[in-house]
PDB file of N, CA and C in Angstrom:
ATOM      1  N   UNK A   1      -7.510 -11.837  -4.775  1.00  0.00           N
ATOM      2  CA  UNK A   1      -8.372 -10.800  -5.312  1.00  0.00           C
ATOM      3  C   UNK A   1      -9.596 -11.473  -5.917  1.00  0.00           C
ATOM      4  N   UNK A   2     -11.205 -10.891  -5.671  1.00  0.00           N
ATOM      5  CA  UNK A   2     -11.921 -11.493  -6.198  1.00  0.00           C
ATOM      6  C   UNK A   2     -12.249 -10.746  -7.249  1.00  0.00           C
ATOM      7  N   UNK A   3     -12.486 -11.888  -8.294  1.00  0.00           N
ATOM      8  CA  UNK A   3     -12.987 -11.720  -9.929  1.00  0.00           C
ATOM      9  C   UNK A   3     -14.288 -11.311  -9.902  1.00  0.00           C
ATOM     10  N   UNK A   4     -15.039 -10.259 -10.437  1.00  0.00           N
ATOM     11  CA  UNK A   4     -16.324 -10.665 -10.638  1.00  0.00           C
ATOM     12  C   UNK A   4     -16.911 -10.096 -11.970  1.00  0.00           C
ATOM     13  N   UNK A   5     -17.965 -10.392 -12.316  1.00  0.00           N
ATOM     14  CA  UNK A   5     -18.410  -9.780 -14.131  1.00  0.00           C
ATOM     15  C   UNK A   5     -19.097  -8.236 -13.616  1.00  0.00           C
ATOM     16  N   UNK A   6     -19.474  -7.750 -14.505  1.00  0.00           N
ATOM     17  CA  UNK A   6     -19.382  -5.980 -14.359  1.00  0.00           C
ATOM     18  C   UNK A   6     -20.707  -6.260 -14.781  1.00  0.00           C
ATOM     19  N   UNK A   7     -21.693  -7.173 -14.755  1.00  0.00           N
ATOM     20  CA  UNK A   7     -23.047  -7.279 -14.300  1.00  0.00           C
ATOM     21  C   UNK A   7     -23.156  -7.454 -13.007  1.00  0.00           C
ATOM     22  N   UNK A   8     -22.368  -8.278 -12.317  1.00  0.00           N
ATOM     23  CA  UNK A   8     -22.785  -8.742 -10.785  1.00  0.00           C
ATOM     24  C   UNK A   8     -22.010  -7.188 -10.269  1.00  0.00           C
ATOM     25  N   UNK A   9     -20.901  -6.719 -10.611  1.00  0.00           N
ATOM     26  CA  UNK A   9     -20.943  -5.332  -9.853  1.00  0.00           C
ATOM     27  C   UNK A   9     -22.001  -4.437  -9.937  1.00  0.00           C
ATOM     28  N   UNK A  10     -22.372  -3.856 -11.515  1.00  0.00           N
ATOM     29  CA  UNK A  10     -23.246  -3.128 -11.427  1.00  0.00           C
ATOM     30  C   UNK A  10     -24.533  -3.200 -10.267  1.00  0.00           C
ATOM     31  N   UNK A  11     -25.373  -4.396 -10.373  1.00  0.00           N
ATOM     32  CA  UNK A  11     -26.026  -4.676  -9.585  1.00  0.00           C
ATOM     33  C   UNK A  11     -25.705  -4.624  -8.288  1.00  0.00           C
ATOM     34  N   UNK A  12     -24.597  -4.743  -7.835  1.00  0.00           N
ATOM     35  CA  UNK A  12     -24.289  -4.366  -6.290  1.00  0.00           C
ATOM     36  C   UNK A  12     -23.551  -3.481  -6.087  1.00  0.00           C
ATOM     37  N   UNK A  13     -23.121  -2.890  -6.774  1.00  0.00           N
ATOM     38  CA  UNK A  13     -22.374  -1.585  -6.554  1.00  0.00           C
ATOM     39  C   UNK A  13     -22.014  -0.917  -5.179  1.00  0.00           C
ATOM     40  N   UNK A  14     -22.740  -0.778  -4.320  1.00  0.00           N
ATOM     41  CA  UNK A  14     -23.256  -0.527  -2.727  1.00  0.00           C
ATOM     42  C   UNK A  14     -22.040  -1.717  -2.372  1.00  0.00           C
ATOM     43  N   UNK A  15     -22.386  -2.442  -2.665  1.00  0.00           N
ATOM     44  CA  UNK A  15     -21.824  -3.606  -1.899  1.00  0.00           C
ATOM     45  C   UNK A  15     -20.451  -4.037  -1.963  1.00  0.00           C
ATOM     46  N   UNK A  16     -20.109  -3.847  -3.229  1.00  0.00           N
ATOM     47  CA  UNK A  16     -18.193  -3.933  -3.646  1.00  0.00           C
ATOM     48  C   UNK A  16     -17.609  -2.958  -3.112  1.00  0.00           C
ATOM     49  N   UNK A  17     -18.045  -1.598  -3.323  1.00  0.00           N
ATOM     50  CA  UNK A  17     -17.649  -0.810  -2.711  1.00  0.00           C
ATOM     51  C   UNK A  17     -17.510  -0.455  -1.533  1.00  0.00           C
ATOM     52  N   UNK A  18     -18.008  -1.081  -0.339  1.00  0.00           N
ATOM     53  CA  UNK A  18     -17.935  -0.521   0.949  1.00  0.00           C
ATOM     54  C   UNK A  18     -17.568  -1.801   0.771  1.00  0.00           C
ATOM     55  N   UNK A  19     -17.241  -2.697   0.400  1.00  0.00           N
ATOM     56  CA  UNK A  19     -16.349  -4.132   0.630  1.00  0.00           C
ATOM     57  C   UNK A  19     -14.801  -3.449   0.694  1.00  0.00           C
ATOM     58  N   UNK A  20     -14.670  -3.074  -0.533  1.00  0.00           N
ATOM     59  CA  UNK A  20     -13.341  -2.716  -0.913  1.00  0.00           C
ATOM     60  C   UNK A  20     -12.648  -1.969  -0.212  1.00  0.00           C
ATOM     61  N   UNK A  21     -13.144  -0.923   0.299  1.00  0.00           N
ATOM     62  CA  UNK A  21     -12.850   0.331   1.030  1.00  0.00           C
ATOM     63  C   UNK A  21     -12.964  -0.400   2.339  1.00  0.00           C
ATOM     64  N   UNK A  22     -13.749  -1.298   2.919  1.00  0.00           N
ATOM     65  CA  UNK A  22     -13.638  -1.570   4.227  1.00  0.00           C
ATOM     66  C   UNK A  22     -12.365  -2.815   4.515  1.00  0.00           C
ATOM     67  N   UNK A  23     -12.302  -3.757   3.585  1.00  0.00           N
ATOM     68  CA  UNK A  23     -11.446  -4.915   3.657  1.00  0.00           C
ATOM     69  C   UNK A  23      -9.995  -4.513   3.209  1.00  0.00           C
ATOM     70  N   UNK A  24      -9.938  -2.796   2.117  1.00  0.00           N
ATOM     71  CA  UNK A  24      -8.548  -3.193   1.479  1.00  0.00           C
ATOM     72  C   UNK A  24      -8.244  -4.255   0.584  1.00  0.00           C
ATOM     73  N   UNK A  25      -9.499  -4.365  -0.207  1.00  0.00           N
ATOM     74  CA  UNK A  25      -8.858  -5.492  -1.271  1.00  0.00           C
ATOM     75  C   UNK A  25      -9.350  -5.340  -2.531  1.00  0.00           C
ATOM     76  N   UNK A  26      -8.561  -5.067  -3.712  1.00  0.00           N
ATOM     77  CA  UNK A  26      -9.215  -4.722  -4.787  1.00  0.00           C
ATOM     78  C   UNK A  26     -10.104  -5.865  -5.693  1.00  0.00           C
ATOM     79  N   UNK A  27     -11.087  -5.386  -6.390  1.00  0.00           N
ATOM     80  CA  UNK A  27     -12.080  -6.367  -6.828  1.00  0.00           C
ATOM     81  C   UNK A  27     -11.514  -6.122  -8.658  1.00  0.00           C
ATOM     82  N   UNK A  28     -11.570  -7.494  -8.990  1.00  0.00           N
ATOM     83  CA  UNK A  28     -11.073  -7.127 -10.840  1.00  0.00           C
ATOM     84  C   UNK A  28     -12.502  -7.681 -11.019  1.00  0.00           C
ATOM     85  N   UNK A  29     -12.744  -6.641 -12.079  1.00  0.00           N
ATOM     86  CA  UNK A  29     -14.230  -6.800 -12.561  1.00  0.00           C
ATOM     87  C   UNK A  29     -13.971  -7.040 -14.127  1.00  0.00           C
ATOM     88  N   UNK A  30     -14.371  -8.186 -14.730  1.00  0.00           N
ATOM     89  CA  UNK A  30     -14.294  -8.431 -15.996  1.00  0.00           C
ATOM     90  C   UNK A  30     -15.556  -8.309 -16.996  1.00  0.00           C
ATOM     91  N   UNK A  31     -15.080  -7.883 -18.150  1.00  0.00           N
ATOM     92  CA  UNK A  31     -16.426  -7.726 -19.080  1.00  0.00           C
ATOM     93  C   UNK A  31     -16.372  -8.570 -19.879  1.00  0.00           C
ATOM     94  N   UNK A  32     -17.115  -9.083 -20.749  1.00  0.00           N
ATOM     95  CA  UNK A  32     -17.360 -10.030 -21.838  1.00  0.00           C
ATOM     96  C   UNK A  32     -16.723  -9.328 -22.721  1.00  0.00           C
ATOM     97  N   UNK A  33     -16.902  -8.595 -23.430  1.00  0.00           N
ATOM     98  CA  UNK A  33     -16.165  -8.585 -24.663  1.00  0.00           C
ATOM     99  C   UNK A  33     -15.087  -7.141 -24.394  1.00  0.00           C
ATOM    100  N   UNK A  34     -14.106  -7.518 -23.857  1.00  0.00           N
ATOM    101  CA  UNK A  34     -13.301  -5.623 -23.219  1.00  0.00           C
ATOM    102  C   UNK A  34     -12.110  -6.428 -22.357  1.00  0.00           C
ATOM    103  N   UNK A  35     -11.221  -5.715 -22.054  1.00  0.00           N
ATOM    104  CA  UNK A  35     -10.159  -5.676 -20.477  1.00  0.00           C
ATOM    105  C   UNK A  35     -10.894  -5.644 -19.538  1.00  0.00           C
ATOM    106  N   UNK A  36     -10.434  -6.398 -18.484  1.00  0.00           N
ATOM    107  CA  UNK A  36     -11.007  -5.951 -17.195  1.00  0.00           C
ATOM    108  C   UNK A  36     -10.417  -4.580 -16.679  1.00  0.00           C
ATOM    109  N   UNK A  37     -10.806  -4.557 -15.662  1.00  0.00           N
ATOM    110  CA  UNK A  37     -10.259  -3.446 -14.530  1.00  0.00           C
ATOM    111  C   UNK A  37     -10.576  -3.712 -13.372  1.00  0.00           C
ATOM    112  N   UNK A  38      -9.822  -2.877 -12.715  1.00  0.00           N
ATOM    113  CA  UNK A  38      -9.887  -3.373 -10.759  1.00  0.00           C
ATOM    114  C   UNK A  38     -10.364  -2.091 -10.219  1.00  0.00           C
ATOM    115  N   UNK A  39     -10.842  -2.339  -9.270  1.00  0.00           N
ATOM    116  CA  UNK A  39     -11.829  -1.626  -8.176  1.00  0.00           C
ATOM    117  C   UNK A  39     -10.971  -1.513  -7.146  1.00  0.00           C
ATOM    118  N   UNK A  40     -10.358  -0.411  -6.392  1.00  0.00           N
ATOM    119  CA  UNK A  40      -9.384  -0.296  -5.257  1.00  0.00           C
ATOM    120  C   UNK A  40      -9.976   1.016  -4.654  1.00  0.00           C
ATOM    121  N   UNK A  41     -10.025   0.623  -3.107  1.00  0.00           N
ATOM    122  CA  UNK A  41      -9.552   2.901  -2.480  1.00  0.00           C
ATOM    123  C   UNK A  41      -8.794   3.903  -2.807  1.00  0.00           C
ATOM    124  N   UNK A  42      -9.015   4.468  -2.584  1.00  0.00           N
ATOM    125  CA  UNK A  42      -8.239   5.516  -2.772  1.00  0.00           C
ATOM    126  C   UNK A  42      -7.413   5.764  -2.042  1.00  0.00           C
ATOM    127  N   UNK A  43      -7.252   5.083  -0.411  1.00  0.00           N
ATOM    128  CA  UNK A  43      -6.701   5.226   0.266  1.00  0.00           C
ATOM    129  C   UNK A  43      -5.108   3.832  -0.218  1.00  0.00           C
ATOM    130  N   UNK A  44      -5.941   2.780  -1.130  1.00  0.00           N
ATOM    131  CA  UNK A  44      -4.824   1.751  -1.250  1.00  0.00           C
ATOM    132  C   UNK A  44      -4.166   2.206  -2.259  1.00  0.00           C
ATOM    133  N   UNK A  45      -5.239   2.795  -3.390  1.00  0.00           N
ATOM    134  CA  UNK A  45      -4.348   3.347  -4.583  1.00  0.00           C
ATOM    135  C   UNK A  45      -3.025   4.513  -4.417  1.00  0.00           C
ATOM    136  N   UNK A  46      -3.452   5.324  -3.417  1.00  0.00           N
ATOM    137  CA  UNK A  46      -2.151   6.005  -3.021  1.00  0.00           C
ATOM    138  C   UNK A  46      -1.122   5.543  -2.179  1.00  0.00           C
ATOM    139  N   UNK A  47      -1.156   4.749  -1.693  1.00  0.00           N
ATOM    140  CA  UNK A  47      -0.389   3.906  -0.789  1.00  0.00           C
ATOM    141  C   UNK A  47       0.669   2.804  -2.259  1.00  0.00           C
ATOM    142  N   UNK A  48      -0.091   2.585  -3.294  1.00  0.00           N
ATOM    143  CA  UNK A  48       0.675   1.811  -4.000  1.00  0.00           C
ATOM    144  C   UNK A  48       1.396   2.620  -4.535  1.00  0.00           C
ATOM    145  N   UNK A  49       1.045   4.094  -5.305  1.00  0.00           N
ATOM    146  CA  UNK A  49       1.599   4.939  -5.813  1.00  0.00           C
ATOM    147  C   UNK A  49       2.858   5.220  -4.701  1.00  0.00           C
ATOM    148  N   UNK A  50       2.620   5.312  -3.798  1.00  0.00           N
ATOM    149  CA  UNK A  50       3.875   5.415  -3.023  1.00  0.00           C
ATOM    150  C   UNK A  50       5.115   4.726  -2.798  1.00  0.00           C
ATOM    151  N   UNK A  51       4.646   3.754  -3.005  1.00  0.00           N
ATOM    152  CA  UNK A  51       5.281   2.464  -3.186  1.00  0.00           C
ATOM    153  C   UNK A  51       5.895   2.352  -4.546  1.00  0.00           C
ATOM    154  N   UNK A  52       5.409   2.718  -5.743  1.00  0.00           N
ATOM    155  CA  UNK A  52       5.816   2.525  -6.810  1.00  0.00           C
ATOM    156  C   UNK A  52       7.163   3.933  -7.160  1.00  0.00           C
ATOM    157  N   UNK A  53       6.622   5.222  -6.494  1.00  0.00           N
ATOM    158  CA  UNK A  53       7.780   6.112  -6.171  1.00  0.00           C
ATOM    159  C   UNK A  53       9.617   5.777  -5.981  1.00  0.00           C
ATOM    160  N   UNK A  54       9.224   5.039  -4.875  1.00  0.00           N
ATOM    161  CA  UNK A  54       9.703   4.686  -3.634  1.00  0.00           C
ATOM    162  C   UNK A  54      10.329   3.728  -4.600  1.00  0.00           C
ATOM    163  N   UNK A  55      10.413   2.550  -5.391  1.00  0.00           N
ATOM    164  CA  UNK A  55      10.716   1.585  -6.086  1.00  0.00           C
ATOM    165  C   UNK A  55      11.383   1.986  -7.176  1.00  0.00           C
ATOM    166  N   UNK A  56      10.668   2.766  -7.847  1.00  0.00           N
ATOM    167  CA  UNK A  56      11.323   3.345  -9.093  1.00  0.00           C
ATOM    168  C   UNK A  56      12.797   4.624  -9.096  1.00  0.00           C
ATOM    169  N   UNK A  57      12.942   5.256  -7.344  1.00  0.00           N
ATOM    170  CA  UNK A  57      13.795   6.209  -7.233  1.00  0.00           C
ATOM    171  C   UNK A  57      15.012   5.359  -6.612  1.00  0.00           C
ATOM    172  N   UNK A  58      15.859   5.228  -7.318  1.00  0.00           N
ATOM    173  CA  UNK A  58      17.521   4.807  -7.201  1.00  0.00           C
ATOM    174  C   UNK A  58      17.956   5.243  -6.058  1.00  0.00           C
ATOM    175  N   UNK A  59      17.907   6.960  -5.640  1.00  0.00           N
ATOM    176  CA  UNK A  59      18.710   7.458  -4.099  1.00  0.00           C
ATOM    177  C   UNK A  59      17.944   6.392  -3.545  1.00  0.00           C
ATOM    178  N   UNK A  60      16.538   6.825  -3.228  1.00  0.00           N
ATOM    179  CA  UNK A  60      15.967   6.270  -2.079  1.00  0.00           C
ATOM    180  C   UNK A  60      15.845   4.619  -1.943  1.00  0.00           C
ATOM    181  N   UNK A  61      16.053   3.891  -3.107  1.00  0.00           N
ATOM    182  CA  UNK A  61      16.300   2.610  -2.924  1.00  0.00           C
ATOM    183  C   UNK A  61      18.133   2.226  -2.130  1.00  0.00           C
ATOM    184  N   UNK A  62      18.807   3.155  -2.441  1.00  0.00           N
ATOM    185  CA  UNK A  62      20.331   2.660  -2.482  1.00  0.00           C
ATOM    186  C   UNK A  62      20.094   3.505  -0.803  1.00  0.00           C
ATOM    187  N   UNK A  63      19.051   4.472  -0.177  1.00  0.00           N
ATOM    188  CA  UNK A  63      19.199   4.729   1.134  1.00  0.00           C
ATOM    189  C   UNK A  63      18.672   3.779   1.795  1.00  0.00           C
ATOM    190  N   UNK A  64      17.342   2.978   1.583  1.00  0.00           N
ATOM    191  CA  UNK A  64      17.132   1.838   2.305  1.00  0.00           C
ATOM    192  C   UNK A  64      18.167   0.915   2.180  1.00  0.00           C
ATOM    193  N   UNK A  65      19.302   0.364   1.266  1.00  0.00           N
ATOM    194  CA  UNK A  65      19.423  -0.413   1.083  1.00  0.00           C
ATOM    195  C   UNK A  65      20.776  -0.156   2.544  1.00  0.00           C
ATOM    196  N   UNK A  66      21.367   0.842   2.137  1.00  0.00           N
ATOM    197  CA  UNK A  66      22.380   1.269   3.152  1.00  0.00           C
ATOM    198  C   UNK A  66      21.834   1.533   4.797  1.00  0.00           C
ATOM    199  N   UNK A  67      20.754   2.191   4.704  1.00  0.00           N
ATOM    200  CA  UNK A  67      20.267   1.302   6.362  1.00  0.00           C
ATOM    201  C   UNK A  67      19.841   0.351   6.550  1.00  0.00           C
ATOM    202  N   UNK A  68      19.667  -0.834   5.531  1.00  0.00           N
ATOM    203  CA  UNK A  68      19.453  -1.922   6.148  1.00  0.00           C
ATOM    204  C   UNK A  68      20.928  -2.729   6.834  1.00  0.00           C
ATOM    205  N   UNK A  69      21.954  -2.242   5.975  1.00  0.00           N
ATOM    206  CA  UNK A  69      23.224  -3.025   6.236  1.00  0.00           C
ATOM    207  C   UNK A  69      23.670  -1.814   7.524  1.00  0.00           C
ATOM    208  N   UNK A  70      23.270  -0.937   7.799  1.00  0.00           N
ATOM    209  CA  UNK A  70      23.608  -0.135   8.756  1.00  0.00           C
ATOM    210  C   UNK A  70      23.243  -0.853   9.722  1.00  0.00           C
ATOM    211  N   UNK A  71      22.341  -1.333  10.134  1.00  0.00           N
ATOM    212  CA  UNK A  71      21.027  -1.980  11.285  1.00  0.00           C
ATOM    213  C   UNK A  71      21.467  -3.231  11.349  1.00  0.00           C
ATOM    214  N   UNK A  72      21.718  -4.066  10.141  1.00  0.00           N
ATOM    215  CA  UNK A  72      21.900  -5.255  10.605  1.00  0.00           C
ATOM    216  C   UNK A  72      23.625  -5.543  11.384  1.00  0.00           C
ATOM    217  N   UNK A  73      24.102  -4.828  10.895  1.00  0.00           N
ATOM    218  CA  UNK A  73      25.294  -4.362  11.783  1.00  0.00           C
ATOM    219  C   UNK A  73      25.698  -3.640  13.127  1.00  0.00           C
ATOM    220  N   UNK A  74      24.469  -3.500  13.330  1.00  0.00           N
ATOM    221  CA  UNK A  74      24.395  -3.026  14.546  1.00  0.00           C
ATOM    222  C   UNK A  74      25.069  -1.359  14.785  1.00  0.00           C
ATOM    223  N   UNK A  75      25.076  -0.641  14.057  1.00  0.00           N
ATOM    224  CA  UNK A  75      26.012   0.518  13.273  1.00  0.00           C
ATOM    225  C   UNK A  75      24.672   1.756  13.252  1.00  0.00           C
ATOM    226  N   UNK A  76      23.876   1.681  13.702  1.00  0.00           N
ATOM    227  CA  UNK A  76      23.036   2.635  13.952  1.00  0.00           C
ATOM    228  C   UNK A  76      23.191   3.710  14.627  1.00  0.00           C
ATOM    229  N   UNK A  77      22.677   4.869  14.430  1.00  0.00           N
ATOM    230  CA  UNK A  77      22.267   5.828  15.272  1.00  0.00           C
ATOM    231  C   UNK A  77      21.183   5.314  16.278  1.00  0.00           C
ATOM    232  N   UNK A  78      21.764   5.294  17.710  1.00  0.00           N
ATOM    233  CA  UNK A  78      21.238   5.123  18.844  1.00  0.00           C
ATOM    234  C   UNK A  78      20.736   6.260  19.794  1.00  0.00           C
ATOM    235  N   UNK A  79      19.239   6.604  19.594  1.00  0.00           N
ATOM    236  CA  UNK A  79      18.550   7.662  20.493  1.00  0.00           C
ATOM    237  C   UNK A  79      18.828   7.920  21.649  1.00  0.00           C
ATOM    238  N   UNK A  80      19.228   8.533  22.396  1.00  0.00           N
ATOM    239  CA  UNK A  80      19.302   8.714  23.873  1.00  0.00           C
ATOM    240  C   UNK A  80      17.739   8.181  24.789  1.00  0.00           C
ATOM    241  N   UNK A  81      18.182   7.840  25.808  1.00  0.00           N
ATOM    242  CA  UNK A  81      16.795   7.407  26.470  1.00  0.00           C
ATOM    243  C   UNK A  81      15.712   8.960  26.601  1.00  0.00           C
ATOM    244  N   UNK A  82      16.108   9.941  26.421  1.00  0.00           N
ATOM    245  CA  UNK A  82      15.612  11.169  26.566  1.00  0.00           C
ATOM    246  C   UNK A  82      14.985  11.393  25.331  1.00  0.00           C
ATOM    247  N   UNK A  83      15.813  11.187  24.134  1.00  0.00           N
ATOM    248  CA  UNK A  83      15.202  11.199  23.021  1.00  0.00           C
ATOM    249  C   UNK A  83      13.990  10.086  22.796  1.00  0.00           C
ATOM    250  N   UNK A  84      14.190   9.028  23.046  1.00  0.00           N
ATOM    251  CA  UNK A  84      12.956   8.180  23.350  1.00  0.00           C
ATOM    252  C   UNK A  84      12.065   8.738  23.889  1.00  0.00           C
ATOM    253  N   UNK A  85      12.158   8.999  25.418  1.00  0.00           N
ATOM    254  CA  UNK A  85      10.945   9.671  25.975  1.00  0.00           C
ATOM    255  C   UNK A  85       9.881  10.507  24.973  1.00  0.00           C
ATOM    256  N   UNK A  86      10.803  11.782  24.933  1.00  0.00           N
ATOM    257  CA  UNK A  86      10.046  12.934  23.982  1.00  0.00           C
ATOM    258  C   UNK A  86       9.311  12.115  22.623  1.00  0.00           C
ATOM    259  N   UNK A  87      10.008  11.065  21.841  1.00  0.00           N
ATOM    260  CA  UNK A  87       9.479  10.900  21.019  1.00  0.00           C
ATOM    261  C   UNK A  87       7.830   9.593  21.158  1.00  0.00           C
ATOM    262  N   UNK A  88       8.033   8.908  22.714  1.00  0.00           N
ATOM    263  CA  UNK A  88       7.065   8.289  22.691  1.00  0.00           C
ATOM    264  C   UNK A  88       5.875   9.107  23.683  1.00  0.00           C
ATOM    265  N   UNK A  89       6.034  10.384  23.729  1.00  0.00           N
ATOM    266  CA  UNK A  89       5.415  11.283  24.912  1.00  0.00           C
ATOM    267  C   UNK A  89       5.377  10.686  25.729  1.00  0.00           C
ATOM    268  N   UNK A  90       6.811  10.486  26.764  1.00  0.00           N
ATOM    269  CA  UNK A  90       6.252  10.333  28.138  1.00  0.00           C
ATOM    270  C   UNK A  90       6.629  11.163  29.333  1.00  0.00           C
TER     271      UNK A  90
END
């Protein structure tokens, strides 16, 4: 993640921003005398929020955790080749 002072953003503002939003990478902008803060999309910021959901909910951690040992066991629900089709439109 790049650091930068909240003078060199201000002044480019244009420029972090269509950085950020185009690369996906948040910018921490620090002030002299304050906390910093970070600069992210909106598209990454909800994607983390999702993630942080997803992390913090017990079912849904203990359901990944049980299809992973499902899968690596080879213990899966296996699609029919028909069901494939339909689902890759062919």
């Amino acid at each position: 993640m790049d650091s930068i002072s909240v003078n060199q953003f201000r002044d480019n503002l244009k420029t972090y921003v269509e950085q950020t939003v185009s690369e996906h990478e948040p910018i921490k902008v620090t002030r002299r005398a304050g906390e910093a803060f970070i600069v992210m999309s909106a598209e990454d910021w909800e994607r983390e929020q999702e993630t942080l959901y997803v992390l913090q909910n017990s079912r849904l951690m203990q359901q990944i955790a049980d299809s992973v040992l499902t899968h690596n066991n080879k213990a899966g629900y296996k699609p029919t080749q028909e069901q494939l089709d339909e689902i890759i439109n062919i």
